[in-house]
Protein backbone atom coordinates (compact mmCIF):
# COMPACT_ATOMS: atom_id res chain seq x y z
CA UNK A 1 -88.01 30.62 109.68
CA UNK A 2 -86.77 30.45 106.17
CA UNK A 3 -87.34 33.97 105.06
CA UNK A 4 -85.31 35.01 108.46
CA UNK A 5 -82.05 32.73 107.56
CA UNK A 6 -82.31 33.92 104.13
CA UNK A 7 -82.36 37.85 105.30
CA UNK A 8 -79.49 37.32 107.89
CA UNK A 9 -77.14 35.53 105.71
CA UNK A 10 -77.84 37.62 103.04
CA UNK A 11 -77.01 40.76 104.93
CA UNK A 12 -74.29 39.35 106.69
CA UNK A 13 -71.90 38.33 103.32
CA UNK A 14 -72.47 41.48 101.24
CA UNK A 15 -70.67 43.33 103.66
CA UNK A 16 -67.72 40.80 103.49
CA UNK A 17 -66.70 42.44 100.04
CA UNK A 18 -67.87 46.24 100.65
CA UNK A 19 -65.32 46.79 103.03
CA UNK A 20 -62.91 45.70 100.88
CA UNK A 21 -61.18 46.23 97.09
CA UNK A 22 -62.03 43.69 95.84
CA UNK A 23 -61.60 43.13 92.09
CA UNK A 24 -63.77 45.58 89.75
CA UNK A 25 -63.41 42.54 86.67
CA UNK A 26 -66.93 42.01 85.27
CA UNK A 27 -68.81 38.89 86.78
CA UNK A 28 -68.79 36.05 84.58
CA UNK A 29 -72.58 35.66 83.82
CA UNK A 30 -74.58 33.18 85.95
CA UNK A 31 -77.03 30.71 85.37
CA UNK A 32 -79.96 30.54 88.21
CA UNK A 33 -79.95 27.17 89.22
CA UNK A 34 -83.39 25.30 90.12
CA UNK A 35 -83.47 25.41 94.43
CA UNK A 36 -84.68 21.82 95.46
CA UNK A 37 -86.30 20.54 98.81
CA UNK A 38 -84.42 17.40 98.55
CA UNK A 39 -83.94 14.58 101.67
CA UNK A 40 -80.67 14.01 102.87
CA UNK A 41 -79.82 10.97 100.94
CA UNK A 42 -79.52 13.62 97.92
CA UNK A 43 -76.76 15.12 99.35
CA UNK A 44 -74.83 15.63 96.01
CA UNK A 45 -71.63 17.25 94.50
CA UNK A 46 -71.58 21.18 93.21
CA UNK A 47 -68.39 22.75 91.35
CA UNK A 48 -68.24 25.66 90.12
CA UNK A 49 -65.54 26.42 87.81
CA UNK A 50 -65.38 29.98 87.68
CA UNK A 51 -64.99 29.67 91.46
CA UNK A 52 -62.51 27.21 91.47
CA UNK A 53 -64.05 25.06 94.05
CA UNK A 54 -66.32 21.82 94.99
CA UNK A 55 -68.33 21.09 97.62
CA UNK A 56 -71.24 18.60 98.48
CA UNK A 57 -74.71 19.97 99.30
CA UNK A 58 -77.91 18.37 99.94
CA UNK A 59 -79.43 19.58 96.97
CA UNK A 60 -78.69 22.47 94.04
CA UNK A 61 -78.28 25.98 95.27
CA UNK A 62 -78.81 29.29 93.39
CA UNK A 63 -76.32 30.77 91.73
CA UNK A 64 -76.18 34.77 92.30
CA UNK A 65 -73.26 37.38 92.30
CA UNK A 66 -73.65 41.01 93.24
CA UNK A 67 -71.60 44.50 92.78
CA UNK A 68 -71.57 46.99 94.53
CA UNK A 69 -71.27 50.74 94.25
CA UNK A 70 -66.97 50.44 93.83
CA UNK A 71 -67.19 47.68 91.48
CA UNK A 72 -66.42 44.82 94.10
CA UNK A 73 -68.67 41.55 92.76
CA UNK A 74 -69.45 39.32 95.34
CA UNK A 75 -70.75 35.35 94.11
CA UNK A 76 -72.67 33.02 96.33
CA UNK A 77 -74.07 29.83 95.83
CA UNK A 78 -76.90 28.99 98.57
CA UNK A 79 -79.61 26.40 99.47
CA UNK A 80 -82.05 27.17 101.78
CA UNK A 81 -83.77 24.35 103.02
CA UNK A 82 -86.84 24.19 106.07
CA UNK A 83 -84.43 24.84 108.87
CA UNK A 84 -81.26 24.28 106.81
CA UNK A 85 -78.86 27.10 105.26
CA UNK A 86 -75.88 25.90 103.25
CA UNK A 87 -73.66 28.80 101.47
CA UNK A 88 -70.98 29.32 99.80
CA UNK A 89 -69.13 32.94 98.81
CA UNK A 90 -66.93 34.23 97.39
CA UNK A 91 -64.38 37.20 95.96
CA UNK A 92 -61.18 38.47 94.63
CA UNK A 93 -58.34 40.91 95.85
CA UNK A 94 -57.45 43.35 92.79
CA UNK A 95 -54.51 41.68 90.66
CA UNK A 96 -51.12 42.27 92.48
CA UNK A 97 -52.68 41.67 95.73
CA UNK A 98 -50.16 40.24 98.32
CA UNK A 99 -49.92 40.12 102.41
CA UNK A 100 -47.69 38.87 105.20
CA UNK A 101 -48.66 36.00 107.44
CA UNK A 102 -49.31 38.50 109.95
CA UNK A 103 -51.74 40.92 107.37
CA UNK A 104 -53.58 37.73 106.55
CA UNK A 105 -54.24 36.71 110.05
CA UNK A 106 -55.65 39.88 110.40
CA UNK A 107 -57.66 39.82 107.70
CA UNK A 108 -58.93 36.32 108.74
CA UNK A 109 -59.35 37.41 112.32
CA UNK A 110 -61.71 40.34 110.90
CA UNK A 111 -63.68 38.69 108.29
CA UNK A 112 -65.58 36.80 111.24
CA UNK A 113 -66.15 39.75 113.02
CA UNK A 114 -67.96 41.37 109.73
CA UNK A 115 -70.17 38.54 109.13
CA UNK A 116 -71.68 38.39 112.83
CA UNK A 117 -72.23 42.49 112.28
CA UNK A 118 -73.98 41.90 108.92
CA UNK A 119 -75.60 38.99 110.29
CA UNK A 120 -76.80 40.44 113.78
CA UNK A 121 -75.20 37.69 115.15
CA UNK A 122 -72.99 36.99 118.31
CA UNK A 123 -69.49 35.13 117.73
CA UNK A 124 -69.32 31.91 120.40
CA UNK A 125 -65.89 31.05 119.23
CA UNK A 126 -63.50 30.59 116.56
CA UNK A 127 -60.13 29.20 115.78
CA UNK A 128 -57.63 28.73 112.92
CA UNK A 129 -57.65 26.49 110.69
CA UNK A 130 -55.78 25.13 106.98
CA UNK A 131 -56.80 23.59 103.72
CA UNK A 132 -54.29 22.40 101.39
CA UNK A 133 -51.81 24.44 103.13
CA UNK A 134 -54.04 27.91 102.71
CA UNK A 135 -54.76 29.71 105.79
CA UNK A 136 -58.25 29.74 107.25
CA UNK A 137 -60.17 30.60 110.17
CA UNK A 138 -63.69 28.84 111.66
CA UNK A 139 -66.36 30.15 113.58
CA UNK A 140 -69.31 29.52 115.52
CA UNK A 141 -72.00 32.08 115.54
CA UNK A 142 -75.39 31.88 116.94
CA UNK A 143 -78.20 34.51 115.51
CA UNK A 144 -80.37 36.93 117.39
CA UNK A 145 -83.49 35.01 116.91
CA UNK A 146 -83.00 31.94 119.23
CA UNK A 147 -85.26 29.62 117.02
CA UNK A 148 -82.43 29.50 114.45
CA UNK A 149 -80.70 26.63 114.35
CA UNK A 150 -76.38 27.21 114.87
CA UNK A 151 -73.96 28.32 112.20
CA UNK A 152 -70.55 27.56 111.62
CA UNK A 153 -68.39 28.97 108.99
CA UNK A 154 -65.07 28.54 107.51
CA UNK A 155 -63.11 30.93 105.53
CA UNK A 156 -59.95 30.67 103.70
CA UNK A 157 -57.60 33.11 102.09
CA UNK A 158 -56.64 31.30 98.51
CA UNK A 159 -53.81 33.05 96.41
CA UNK A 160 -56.15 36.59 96.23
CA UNK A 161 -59.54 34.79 96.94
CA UNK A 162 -61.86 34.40 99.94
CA UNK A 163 -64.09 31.87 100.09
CA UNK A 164 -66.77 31.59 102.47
CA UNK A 165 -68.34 28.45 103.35
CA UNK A 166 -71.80 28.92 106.09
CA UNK A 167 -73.60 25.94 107.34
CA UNK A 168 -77.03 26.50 109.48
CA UNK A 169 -78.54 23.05 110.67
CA UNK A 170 -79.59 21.60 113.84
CA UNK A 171 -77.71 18.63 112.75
CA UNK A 172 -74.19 18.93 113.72
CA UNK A 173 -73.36 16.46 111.52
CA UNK A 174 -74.66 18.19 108.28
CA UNK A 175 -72.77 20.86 108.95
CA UNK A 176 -69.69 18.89 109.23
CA UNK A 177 -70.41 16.88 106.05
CA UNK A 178 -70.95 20.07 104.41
CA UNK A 179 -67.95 21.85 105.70
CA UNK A 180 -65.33 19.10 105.30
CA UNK A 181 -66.34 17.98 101.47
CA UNK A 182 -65.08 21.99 100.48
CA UNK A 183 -62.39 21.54 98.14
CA UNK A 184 -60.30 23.88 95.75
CA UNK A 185 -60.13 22.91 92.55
CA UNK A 186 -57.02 23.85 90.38
């Protein structure tokens, strides 16, 4: 069940940056992090500076960033657990980047549509949402395989960054604890 999560979620976010320019800067070097099979009591706080953000997970996830052919680098932070996916992603809009309200609904409305395509996943609903006054949009997706336990995500459009925050648990309530701790850090 693991290996499957891993493979859909990992196909699903690459193509979040590939269809866009994203910025062709370098990525700042990361350091793997040790994965952990904790219980939930661990549930603990990550930040990562170069990303800018917080967020609590029930354990440490590993730390990876990927570019592809154009340059775009693409980071993720992600802890796979028995039945459990928590992720985080992220990536940059060239400098100079800027879009009407009504260019980054689009974009918002899209991004959702990308991941279930990557993902091989089918969209049950969405609907838009804020955090610290940046737009955002959430979704509810539900995998091919019917053994896997439902996702949620959340992105948000932050100054030239997207960040991507997926939750797969059969606990509602992870997800939720997980989703509501994100935070952007200044």
């Amino acid at each position: 069940m693991k290996s499957k999560l891993l493979f859909a979620i990992a196909a699903a976010t690459l193509p979040l940056g590939g269809g866009l320019s994203v910025s062709a800067n370098p990525a700042p070097p990361v350091r793997p992090l040790v994965s952990q099979q904790p219980t939930s009591a661990n549930w603990q706080e990550f930040a990562s500076n170069d990303g800018k953000f917080s967020v609590l997970m029930p354990g440490v996830p590993e730390a990876d960033s990927k570019t592809d052919p154009n340059g775009n680098v693409n980071h993720s932070f992600m802890l796979a657990l028995d039945e459990e996916l928590y992720l985080i992603n992220y990536f940059d809009f060239p400098e100079g980047f800027s879009a009407d309200s009504a260019q980054v609904r689009e974009l918002l409305d899209t991004l959702p549509n990308s991941f279930a395509q990557g993902a091989s996943a089918r969209l049950v609903g969405d609907r838009n949402i804020t955090l610290d006054g940046h737009p955002g949009k959430e979704f509810q997706f539900a995998l091919a395989n019917e053994q896997a336990p439902p996702g949620i995500g959340r992105l948000y459009l932050v100054d030239r960054r997207i960040y991507l925050a997926i939750a797969m648990t059969p606990q509602s309530q992870k997800a939720q604890r997980f989703l509501e701790s994100f935070r952007i850090l200044s």
